[in-house]
N, C-alpha and C. Protein backbone atom coordinates (compact mmCIF):
# COMPACT_ATOMS: atom_id res chain seq x y z
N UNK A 1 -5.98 12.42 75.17
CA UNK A 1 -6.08 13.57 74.29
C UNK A 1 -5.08 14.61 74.77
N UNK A 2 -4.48 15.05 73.68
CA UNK A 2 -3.21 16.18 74.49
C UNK A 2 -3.79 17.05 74.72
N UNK A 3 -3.26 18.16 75.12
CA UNK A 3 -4.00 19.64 75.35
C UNK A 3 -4.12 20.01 73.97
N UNK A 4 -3.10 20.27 73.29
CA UNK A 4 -3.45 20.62 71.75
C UNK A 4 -4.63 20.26 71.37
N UNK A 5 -4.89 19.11 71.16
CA UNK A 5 -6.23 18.90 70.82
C UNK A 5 -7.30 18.93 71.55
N UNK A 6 -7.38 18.74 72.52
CA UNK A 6 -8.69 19.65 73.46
C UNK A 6 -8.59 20.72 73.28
N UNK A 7 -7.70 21.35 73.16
CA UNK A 7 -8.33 23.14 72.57
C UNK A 7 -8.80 23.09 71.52
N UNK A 8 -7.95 22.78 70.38
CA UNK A 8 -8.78 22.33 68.93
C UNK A 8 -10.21 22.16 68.80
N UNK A 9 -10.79 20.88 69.97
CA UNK A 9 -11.96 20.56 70.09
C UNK A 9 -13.10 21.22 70.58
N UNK A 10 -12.49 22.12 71.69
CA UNK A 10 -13.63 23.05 72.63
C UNK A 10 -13.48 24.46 71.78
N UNK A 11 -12.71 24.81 70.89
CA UNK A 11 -12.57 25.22 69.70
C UNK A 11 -13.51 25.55 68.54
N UNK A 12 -13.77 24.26 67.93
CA UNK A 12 -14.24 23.70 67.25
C UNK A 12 -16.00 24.28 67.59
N UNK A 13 -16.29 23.39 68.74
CA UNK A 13 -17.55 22.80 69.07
C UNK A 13 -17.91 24.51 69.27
N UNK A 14 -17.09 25.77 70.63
CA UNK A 14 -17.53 26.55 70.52
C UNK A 14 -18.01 27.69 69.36
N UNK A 15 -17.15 27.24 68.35
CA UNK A 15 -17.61 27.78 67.39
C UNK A 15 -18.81 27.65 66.46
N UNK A 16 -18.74 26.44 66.52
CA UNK A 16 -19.84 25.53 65.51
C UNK A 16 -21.43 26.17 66.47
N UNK A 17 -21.09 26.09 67.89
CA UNK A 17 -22.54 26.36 68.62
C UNK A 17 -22.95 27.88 68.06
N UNK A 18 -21.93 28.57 67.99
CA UNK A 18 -22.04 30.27 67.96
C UNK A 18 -22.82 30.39 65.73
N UNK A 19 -21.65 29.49 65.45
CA UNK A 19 -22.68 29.38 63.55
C UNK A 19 -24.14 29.36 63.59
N UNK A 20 -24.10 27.90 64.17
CA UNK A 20 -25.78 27.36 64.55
C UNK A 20 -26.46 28.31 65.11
N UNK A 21 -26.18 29.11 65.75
CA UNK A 21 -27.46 30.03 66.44
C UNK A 21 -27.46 31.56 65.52
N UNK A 22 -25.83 31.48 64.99
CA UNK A 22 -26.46 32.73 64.14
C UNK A 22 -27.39 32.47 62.69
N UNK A 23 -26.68 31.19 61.88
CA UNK A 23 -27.81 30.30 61.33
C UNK A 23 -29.17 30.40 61.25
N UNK A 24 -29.83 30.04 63.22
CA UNK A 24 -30.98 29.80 63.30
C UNK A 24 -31.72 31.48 63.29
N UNK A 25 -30.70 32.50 63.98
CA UNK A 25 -31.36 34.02 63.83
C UNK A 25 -31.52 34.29 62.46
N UNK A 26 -30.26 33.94 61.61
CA UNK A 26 -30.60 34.74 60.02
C UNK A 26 -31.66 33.70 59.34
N UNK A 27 -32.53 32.43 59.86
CA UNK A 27 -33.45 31.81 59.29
C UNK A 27 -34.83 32.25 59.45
N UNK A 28 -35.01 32.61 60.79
CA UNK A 28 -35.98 33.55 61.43
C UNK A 28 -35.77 34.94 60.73
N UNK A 29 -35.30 35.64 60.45
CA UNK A 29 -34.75 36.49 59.89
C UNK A 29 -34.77 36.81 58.40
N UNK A 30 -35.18 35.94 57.26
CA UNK A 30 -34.92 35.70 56.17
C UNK A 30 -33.90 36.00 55.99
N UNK A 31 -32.66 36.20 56.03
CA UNK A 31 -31.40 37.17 56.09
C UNK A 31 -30.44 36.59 54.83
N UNK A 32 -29.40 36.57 54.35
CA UNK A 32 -28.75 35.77 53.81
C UNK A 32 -27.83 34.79 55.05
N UNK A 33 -27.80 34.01 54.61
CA UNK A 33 -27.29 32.76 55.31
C UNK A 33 -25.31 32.88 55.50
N UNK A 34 -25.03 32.98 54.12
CA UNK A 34 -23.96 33.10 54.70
C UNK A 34 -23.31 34.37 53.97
N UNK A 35 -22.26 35.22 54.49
CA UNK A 35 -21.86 36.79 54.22
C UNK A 35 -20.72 36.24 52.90
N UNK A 36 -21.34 36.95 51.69
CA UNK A 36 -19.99 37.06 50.72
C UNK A 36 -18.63 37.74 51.33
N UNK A 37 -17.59 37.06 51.13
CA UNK A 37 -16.10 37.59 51.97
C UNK A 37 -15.06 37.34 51.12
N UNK A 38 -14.65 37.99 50.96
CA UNK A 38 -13.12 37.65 49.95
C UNK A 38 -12.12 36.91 50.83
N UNK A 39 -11.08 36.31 50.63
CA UNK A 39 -10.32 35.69 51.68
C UNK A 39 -8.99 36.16 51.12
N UNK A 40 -7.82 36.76 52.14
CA UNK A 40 -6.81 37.57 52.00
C UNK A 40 -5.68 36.58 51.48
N UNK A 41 -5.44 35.47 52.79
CA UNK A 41 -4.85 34.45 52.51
C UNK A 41 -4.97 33.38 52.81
N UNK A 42 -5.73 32.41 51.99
CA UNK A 42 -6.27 31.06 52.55
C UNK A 42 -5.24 30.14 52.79
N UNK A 43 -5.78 28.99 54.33
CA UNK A 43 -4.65 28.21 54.23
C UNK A 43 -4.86 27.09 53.47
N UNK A 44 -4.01 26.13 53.82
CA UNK A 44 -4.12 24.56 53.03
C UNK A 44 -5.33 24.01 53.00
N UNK A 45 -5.36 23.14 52.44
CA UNK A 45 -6.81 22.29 52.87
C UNK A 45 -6.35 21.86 54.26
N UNK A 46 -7.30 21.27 54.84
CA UNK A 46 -7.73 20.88 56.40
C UNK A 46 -7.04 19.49 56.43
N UNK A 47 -6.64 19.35 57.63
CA UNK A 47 -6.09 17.40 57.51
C UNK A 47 -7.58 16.94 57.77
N UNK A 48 -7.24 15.38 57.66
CA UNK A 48 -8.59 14.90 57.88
C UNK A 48 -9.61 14.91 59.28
N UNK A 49 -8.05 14.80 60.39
CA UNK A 49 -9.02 15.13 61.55
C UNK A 49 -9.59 16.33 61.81
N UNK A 50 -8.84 17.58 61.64
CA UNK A 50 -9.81 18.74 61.39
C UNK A 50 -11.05 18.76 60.54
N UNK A 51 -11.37 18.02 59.65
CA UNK A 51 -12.55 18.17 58.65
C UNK A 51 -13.44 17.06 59.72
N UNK A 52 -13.35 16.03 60.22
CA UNK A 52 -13.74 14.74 61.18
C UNK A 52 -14.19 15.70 62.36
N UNK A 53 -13.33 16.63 62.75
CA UNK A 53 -13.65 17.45 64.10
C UNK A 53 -14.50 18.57 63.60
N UNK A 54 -14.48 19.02 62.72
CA UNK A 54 -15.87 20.24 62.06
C UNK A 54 -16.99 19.78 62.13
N UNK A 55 -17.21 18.48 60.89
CA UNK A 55 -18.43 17.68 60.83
C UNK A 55 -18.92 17.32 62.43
N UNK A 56 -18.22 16.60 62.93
CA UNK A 56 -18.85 16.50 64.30
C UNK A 56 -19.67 17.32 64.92
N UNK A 57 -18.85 18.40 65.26
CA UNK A 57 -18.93 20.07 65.96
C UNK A 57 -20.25 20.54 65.35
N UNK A 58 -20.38 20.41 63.82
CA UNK A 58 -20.84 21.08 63.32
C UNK A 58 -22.58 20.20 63.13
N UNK A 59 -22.07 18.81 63.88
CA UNK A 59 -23.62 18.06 63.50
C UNK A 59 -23.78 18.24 65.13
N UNK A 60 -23.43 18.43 66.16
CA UNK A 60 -23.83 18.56 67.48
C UNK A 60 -24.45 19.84 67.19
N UNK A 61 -23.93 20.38 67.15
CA UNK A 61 -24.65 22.53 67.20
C UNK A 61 -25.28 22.31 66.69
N UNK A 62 -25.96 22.10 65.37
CA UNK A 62 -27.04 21.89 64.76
C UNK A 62 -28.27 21.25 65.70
N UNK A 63 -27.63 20.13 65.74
CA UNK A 63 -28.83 19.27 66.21
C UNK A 63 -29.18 20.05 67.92
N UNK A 64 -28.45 20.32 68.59
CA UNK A 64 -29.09 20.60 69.63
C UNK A 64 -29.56 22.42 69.82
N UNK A 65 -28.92 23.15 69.16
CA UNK A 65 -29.16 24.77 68.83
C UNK A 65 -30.36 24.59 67.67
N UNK A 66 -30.43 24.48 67.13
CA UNK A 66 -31.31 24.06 65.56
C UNK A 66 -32.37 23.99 65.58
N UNK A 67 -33.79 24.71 64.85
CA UNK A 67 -34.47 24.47 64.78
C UNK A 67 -34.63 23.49 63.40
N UNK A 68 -34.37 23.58 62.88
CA UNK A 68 -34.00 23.03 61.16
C UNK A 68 -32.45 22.39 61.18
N UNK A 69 -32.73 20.73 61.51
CA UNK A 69 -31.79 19.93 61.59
C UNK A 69 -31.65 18.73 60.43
N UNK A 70 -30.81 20.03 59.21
CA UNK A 70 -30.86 19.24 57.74
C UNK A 70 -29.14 18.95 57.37
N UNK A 71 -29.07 18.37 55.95
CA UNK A 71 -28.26 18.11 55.81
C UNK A 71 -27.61 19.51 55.05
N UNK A 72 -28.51 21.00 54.86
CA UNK A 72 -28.12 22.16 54.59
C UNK A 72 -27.17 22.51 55.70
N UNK A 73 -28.00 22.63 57.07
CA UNK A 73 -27.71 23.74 58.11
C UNK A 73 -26.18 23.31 58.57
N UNK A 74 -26.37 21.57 58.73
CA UNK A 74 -24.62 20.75 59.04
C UNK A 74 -24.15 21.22 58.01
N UNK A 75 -24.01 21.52 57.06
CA UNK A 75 -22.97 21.74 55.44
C UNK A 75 -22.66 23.11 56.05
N UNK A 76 -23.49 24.12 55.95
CA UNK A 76 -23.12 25.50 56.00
C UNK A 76 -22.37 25.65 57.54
N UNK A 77 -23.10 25.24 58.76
CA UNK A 77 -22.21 25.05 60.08
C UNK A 77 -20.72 24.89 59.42
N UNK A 78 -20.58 23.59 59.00
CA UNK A 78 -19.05 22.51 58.58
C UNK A 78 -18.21 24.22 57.78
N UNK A 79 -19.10 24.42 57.17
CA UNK A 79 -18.32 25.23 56.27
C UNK A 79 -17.81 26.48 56.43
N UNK A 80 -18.47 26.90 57.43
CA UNK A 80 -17.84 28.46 58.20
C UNK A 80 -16.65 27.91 59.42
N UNK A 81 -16.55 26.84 59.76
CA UNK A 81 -15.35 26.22 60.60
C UNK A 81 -14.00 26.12 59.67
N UNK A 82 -14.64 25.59 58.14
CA UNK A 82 -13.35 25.55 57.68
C UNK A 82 -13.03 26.11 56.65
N UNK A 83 -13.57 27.63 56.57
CA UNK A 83 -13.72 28.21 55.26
C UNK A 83 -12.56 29.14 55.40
N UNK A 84 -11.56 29.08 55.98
CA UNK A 84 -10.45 29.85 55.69
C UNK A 84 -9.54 29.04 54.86
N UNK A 85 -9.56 27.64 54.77
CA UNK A 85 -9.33 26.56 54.11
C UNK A 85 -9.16 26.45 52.38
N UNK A 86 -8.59 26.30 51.94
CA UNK A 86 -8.48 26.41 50.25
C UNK A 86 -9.31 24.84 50.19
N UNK A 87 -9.97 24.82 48.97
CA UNK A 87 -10.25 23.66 48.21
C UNK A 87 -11.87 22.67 49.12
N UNK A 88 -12.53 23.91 50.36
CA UNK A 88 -13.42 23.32 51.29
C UNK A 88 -14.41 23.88 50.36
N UNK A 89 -15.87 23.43 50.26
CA UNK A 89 -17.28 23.88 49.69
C UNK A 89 -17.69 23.04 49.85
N UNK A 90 -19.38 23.71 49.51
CA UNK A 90 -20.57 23.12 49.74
C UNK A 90 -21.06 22.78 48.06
N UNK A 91 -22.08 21.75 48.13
CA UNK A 91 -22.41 21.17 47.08
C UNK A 91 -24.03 20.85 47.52
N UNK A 92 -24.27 21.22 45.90
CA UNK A 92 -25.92 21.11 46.15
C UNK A 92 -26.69 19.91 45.15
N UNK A 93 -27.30 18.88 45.29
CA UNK A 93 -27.88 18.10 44.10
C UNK A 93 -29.29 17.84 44.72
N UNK A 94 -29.70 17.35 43.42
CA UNK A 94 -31.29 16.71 43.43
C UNK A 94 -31.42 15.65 42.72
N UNK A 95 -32.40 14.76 42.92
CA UNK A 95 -32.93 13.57 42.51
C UNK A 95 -34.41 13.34 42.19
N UNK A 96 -34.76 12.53 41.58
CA UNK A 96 -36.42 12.56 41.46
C UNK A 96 -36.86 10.71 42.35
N UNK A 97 -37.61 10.83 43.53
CA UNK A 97 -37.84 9.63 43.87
C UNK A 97 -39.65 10.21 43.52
N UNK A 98 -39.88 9.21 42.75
CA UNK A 98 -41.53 8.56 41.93
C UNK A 98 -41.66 10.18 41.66
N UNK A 99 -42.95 11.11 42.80
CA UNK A 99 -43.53 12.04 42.06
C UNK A 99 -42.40 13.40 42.49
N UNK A 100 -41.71 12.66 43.48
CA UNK A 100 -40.86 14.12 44.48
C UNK A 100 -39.55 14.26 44.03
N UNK A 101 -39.38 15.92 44.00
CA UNK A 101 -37.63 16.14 43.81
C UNK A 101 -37.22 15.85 45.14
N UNK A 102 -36.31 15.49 45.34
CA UNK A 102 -35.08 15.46 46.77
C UNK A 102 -33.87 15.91 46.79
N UNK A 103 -33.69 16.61 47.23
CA UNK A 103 -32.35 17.48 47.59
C UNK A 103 -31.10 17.02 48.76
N UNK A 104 -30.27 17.63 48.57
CA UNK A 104 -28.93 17.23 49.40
C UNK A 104 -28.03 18.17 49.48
N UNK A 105 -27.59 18.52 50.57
CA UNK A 105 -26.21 19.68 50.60
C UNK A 105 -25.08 18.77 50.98
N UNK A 106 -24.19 18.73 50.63
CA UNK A 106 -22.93 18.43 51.09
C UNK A 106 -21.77 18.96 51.12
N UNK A 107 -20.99 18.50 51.84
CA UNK A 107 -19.23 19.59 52.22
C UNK A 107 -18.23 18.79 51.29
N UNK A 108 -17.27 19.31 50.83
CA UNK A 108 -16.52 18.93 50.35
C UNK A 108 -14.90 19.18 50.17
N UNK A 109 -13.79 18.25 50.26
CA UNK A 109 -12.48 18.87 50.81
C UNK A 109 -11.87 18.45 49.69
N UNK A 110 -10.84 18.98 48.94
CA UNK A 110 -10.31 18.79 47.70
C UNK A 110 -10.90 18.25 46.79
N UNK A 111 -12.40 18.39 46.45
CA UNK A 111 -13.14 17.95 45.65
C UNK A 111 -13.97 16.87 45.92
N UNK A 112 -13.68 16.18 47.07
CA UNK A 112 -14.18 14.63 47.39
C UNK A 112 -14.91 15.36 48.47
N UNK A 113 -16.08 14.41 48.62
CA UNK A 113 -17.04 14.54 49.83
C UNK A 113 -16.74 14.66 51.22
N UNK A 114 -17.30 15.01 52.10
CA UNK A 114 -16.73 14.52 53.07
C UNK A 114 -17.97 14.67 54.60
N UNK A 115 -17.65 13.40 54.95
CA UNK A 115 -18.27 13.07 56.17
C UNK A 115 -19.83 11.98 55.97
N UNK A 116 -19.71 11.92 54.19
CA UNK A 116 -20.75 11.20 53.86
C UNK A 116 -20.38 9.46 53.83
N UNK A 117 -21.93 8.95 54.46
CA UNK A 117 -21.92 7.33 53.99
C UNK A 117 -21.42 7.00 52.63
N UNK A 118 -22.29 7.57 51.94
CA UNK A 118 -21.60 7.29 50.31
C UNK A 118 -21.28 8.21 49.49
N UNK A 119 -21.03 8.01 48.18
CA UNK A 119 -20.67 8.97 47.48
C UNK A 119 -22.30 9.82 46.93
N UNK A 120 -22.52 11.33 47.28
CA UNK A 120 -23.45 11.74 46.80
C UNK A 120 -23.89 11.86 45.23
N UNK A 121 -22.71 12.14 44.76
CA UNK A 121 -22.49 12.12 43.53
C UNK A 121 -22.83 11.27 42.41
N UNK A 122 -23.15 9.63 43.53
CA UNK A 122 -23.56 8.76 42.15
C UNK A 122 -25.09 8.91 42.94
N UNK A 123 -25.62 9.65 43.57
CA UNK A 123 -27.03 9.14 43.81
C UNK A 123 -27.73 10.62 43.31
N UNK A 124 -27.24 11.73 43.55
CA UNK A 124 -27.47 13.05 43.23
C UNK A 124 -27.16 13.74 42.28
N UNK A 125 -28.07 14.60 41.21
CA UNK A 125 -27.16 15.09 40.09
C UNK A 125 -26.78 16.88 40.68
N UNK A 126 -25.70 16.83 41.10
CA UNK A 126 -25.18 18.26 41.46
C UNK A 126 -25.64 19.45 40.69
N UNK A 127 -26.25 20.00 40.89
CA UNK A 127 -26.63 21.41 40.30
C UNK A 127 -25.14 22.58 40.80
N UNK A 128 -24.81 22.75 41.33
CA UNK A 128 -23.92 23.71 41.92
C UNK A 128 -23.09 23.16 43.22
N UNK A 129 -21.98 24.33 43.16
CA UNK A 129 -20.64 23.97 44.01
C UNK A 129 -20.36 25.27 44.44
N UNK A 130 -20.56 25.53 45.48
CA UNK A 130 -20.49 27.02 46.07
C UNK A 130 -19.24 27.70 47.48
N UNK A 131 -18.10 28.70 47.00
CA UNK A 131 -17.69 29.14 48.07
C UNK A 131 -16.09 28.15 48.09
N UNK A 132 -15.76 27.46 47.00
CA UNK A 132 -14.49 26.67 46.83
C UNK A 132 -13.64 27.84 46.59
N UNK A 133 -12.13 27.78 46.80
CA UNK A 133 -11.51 28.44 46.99
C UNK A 133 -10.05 27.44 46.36
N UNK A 134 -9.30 27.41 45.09
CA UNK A 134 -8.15 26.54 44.58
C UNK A 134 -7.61 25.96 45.68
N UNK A 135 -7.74 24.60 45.44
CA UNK A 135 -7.10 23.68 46.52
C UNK A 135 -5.45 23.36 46.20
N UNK A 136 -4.44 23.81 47.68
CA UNK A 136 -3.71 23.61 47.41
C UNK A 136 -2.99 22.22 48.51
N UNK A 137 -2.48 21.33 48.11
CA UNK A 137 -2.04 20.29 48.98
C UNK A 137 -0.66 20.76 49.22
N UNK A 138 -0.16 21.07 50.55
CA UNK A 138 1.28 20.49 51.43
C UNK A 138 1.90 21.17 50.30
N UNK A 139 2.13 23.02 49.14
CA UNK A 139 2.81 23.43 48.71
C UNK A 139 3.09 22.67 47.52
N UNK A 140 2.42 21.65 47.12
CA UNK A 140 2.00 21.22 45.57
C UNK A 140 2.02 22.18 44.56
């Protein structure tokens, strides 16, 4: 691993720990979860290992800071790592299994999922897409 990317990583992870615990205060808290912010100048979308190194970061802090270790708290973690990012959001759907609704948050990077087994999209009907910002690719 070069140094570049070990900083990236201890980076990453320190940040993701510092989300997760403010997370877990504004849950205790009823608070709003995450602060409306305008963004001055967003950058590109994320390469893939940066979005690979969020999700990670962002499913460790959870799970070990976390009292509430869902597929919300990883989405919103993922998403304050890379929300300076054009074209990053969260996505919300539901499903009906027999008598129960079921829910799902997921992250998403130029429109496509990301960090999921499958596509949520054919199992979930999306109600909302929250906090996207025009995705721009490499000055496209």
């Amino acid at each position: 691993m070069s140094p570049r990317d070990l900083l990236m990583w201890t980076e990453f992870h320190l940040r993701a720990s510092l989300y997760a615990l403010s997370l877990r205060w504004k849950l205790d808290r009823e608070e709003p979860l995450l602060p409306v912010r305008r963004v001055a100048a967003a950058m590109p979308c994320p390469d893939p290992a940066a979005v690979r190194l969020a999700l990670t970061a962002a499913g460790r802090a959870v799970r070990l800071l976390c009292t509430l270790n869902t597929c919300l708290t990883r989405s919103l973690v993922a998403y304050r790592l890379l929300s300076r990012h054009q074209g990053v959001g969260i996505h919300f759907g539901f499903r009906r299994a027999s008598s129960r609704m079921l829910g799902h948050a997921w992250l998403s990077v130029g429109g496509e999922p990301a960090g999921e087994s499958s596509d949520p999209r054919a199992i979930y009907v999306e109600t909302s897409e929250m906090f996207v910002l025009p995705a721009v690719f490499n000055g496209d």
